[in-house]
N, C-alpha and C. Protein backbone atom coordinates (compact mmCIF):
# COMPACT_ATOMS: atom_id res chain seq x y z
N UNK A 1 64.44 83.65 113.79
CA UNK A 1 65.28 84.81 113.62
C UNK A 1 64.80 85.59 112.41
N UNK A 2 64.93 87.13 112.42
CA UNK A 2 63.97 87.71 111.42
C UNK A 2 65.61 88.68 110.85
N UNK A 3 65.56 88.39 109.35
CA UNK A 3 66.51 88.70 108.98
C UNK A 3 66.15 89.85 107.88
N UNK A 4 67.09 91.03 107.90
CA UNK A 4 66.63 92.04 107.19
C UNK A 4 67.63 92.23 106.07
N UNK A 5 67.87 92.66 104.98
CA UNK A 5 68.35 92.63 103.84
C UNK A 5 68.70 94.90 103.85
N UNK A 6 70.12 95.17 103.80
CA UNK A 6 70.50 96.27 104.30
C UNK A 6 70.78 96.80 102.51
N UNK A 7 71.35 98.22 102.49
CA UNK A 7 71.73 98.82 101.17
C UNK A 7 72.76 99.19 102.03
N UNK A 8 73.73 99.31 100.94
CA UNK A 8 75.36 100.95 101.32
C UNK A 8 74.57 102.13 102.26
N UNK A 9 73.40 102.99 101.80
CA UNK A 9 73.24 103.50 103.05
C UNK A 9 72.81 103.51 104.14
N UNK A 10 71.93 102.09 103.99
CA UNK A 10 71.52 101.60 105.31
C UNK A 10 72.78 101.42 106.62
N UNK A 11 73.81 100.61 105.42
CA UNK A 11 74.79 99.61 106.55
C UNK A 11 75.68 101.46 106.68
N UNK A 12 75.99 102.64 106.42
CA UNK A 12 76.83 103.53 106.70
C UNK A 12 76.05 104.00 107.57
N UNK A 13 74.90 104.16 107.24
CA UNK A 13 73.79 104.73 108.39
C UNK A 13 73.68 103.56 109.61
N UNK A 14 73.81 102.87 109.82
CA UNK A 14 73.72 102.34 111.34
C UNK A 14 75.17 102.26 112.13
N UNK A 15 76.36 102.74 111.33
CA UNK A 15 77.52 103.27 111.86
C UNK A 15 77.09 104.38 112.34
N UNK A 16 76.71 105.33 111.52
CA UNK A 16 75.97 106.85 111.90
C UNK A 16 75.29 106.86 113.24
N UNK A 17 74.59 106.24 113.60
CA UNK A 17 73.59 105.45 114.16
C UNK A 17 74.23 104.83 115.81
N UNK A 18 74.82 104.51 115.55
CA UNK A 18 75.95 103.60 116.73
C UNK A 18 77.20 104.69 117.29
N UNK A 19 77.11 105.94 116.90
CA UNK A 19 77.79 107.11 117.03
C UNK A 19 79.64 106.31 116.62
N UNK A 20 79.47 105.65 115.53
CA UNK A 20 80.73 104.70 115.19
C UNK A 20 81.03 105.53 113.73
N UNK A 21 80.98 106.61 113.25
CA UNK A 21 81.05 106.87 112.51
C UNK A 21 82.25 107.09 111.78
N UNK A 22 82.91 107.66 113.06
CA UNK A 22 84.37 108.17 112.46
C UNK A 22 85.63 107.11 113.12
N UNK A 23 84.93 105.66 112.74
CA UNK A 23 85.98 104.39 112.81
C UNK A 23 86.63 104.30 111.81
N UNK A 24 85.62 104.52 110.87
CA UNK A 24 86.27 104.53 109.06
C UNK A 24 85.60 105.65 108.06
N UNK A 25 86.78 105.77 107.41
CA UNK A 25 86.40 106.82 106.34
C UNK A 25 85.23 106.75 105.75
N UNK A 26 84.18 107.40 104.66
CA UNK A 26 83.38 106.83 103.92
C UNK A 26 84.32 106.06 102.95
N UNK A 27 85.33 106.00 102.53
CA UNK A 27 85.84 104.86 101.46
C UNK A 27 85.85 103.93 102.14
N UNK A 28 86.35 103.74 103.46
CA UNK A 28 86.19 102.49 104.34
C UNK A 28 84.87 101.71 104.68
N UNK A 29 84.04 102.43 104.52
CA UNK A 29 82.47 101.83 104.99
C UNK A 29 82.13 101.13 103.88
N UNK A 30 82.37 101.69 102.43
CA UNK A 30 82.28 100.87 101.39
C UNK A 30 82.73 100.08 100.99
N UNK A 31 83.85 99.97 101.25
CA UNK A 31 84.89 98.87 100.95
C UNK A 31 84.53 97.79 101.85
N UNK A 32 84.14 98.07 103.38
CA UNK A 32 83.70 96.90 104.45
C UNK A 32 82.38 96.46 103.37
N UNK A 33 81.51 97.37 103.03
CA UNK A 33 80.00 97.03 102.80
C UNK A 33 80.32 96.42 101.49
N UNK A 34 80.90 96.58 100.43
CA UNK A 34 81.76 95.41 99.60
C UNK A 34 82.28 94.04 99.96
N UNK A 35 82.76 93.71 100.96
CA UNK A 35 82.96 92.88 101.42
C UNK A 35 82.01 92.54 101.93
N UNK A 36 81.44 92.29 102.77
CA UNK A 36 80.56 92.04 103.33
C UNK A 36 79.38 91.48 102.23
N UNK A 37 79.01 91.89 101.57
CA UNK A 37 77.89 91.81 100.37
C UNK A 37 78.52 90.71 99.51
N UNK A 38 79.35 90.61 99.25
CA UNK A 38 80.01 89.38 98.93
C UNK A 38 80.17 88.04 99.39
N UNK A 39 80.37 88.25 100.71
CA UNK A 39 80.32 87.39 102.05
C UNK A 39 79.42 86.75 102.33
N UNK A 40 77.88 87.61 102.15
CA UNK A 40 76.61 87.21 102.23
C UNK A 40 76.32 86.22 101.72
N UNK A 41 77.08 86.25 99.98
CA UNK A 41 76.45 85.34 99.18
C UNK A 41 76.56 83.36 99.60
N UNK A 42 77.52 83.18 100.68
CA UNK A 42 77.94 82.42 100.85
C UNK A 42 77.68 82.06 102.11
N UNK A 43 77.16 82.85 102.81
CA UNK A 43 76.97 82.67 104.93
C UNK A 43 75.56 83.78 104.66
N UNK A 44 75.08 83.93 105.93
CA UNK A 44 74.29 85.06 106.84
C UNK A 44 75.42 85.84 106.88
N UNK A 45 74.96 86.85 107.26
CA UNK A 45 76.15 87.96 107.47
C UNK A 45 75.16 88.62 108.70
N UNK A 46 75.39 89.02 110.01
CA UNK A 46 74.66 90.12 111.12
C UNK A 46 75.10 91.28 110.81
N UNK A 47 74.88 92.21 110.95
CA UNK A 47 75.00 93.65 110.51
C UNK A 47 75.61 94.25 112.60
N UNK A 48 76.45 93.69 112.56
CA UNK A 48 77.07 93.88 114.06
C UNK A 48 78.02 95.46 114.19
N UNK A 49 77.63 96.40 114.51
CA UNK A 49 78.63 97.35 114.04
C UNK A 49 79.68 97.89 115.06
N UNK A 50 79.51 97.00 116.19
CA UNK A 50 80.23 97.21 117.28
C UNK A 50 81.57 95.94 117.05
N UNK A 51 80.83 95.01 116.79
CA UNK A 51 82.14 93.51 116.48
C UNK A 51 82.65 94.08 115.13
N UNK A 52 82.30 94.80 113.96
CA UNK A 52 83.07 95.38 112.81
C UNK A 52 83.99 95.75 113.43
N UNK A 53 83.87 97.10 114.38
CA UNK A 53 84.88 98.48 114.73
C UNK A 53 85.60 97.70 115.65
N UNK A 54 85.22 96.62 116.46
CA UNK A 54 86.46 95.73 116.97
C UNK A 54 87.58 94.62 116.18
N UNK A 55 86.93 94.37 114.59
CA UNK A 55 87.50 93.19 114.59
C UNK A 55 88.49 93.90 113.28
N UNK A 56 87.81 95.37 112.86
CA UNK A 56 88.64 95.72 111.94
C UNK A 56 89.31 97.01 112.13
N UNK A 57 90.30 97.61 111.06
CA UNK A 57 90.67 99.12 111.68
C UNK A 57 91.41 99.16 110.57
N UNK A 58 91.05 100.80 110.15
CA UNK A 58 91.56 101.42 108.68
C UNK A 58 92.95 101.65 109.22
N UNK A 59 93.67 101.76 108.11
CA UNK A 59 95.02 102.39 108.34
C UNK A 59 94.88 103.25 107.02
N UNK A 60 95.47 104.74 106.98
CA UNK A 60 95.88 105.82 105.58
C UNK A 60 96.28 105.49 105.16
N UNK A 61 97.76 105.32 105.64
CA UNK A 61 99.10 104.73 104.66
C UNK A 61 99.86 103.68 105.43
N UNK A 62 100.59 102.99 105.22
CA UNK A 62 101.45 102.09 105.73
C UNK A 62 102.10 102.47 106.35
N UNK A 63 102.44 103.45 106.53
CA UNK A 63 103.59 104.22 108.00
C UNK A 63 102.76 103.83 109.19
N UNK A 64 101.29 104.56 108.61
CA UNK A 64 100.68 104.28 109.95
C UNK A 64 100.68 103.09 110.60
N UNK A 65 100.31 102.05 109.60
CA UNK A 65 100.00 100.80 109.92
C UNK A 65 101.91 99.96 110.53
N UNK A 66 102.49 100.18 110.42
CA UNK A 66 104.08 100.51 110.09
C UNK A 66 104.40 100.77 111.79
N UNK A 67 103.72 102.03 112.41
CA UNK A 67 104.26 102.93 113.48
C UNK A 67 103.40 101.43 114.46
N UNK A 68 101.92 101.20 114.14
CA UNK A 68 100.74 100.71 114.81
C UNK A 68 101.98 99.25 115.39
N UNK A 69 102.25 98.71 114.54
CA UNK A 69 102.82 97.27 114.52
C UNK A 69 103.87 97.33 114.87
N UNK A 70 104.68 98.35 114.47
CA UNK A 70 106.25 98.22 114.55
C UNK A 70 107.30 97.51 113.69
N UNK A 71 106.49 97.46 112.79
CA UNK A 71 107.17 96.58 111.54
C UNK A 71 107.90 97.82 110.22
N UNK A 72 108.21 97.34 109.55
CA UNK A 72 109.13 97.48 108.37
C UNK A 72 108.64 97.48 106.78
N UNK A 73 107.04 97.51 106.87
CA UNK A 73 106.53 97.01 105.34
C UNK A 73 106.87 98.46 104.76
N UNK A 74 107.35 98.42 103.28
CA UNK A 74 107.06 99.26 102.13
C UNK A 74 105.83 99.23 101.34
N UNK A 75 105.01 97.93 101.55
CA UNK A 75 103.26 98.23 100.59
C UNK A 75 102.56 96.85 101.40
N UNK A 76 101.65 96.86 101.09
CA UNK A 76 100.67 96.67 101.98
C UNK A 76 100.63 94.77 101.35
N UNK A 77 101.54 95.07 100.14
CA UNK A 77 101.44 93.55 99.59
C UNK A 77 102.01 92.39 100.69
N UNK A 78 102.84 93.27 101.07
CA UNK A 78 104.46 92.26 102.22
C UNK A 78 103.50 91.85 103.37
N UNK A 79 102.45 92.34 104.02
CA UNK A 79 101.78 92.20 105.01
C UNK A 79 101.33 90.90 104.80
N UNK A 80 101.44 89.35 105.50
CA UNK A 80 101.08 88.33 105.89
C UNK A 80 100.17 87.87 106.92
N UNK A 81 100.44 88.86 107.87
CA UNK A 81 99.86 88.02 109.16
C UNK A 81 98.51 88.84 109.62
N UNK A 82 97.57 89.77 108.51
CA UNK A 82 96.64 90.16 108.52
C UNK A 82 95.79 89.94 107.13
N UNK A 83 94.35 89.61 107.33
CA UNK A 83 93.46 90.16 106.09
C UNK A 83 93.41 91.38 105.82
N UNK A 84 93.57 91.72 104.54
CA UNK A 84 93.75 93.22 104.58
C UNK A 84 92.42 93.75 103.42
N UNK A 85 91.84 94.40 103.77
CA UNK A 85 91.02 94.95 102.92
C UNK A 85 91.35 96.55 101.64
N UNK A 86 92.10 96.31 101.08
CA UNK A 86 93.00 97.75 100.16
C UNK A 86 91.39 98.80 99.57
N UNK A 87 91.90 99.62 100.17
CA UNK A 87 90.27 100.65 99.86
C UNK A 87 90.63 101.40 98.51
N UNK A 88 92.03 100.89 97.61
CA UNK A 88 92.80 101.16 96.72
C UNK A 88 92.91 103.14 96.05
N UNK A 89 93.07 103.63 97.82
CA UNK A 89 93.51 105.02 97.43
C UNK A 89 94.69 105.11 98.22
N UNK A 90 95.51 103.82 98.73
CA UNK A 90 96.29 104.05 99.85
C UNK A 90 96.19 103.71 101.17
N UNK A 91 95.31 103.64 101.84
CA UNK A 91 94.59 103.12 102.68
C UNK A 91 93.72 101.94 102.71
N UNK A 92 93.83 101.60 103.69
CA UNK A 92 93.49 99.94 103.67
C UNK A 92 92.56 99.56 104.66
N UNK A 93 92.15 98.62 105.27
CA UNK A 93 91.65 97.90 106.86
C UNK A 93 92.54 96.71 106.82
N UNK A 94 92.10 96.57 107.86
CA UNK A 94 93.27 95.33 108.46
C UNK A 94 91.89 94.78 109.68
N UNK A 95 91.92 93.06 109.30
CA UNK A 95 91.19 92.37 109.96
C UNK A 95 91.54 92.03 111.37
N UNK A 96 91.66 92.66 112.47
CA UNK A 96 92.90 92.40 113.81
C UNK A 96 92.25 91.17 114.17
């Protein structure tokens, strides 16, 4: 297996790339590519950008995420039954 070593604009550019662009904000791509780069240090990581845009999904604000679920949260802290990634302008991802 031939494994390639990506940058922030590599990994936003193969969203670009995958016409997946507008899954997540640019604060969202960074915040995934933060994670992710972290992740690395500990596993392989695949640069999959189709299993990302399935396994994750930004929310703006918590209403949204709120309307999405049907739940009752006031901040994104109360949320349990997801990984949540806080892109800390208000908006978040959520690991589905």
């Amino acid at each position: 297996m031939i494994y390639q070593t990506v940058n922030r604009c590599d990994f936003v550019d193969a969203f670009i790339a995958m016409n997946r662009k507008d899954n997540f904000s640019y604060k969202g791509l960074n915040t995934l590519f933060e994670y992710f780069e972290e992740l690395s240090e500990i596993q392989d990581i695949e640069l999959d950008v189709i299993a990302i845009c399935c396994e994750f999904t930004e929310y703006f604000d918590i209403n949204e995420y709120n309307e999405y679920y049907d739940t009752d949260y006031s901040d994104i802290e109360e949320i349990e039954e997801h990984f949540i990634l806080d892109n800390g302008n208000g908006s978040f991802i959520v690991n589905e």
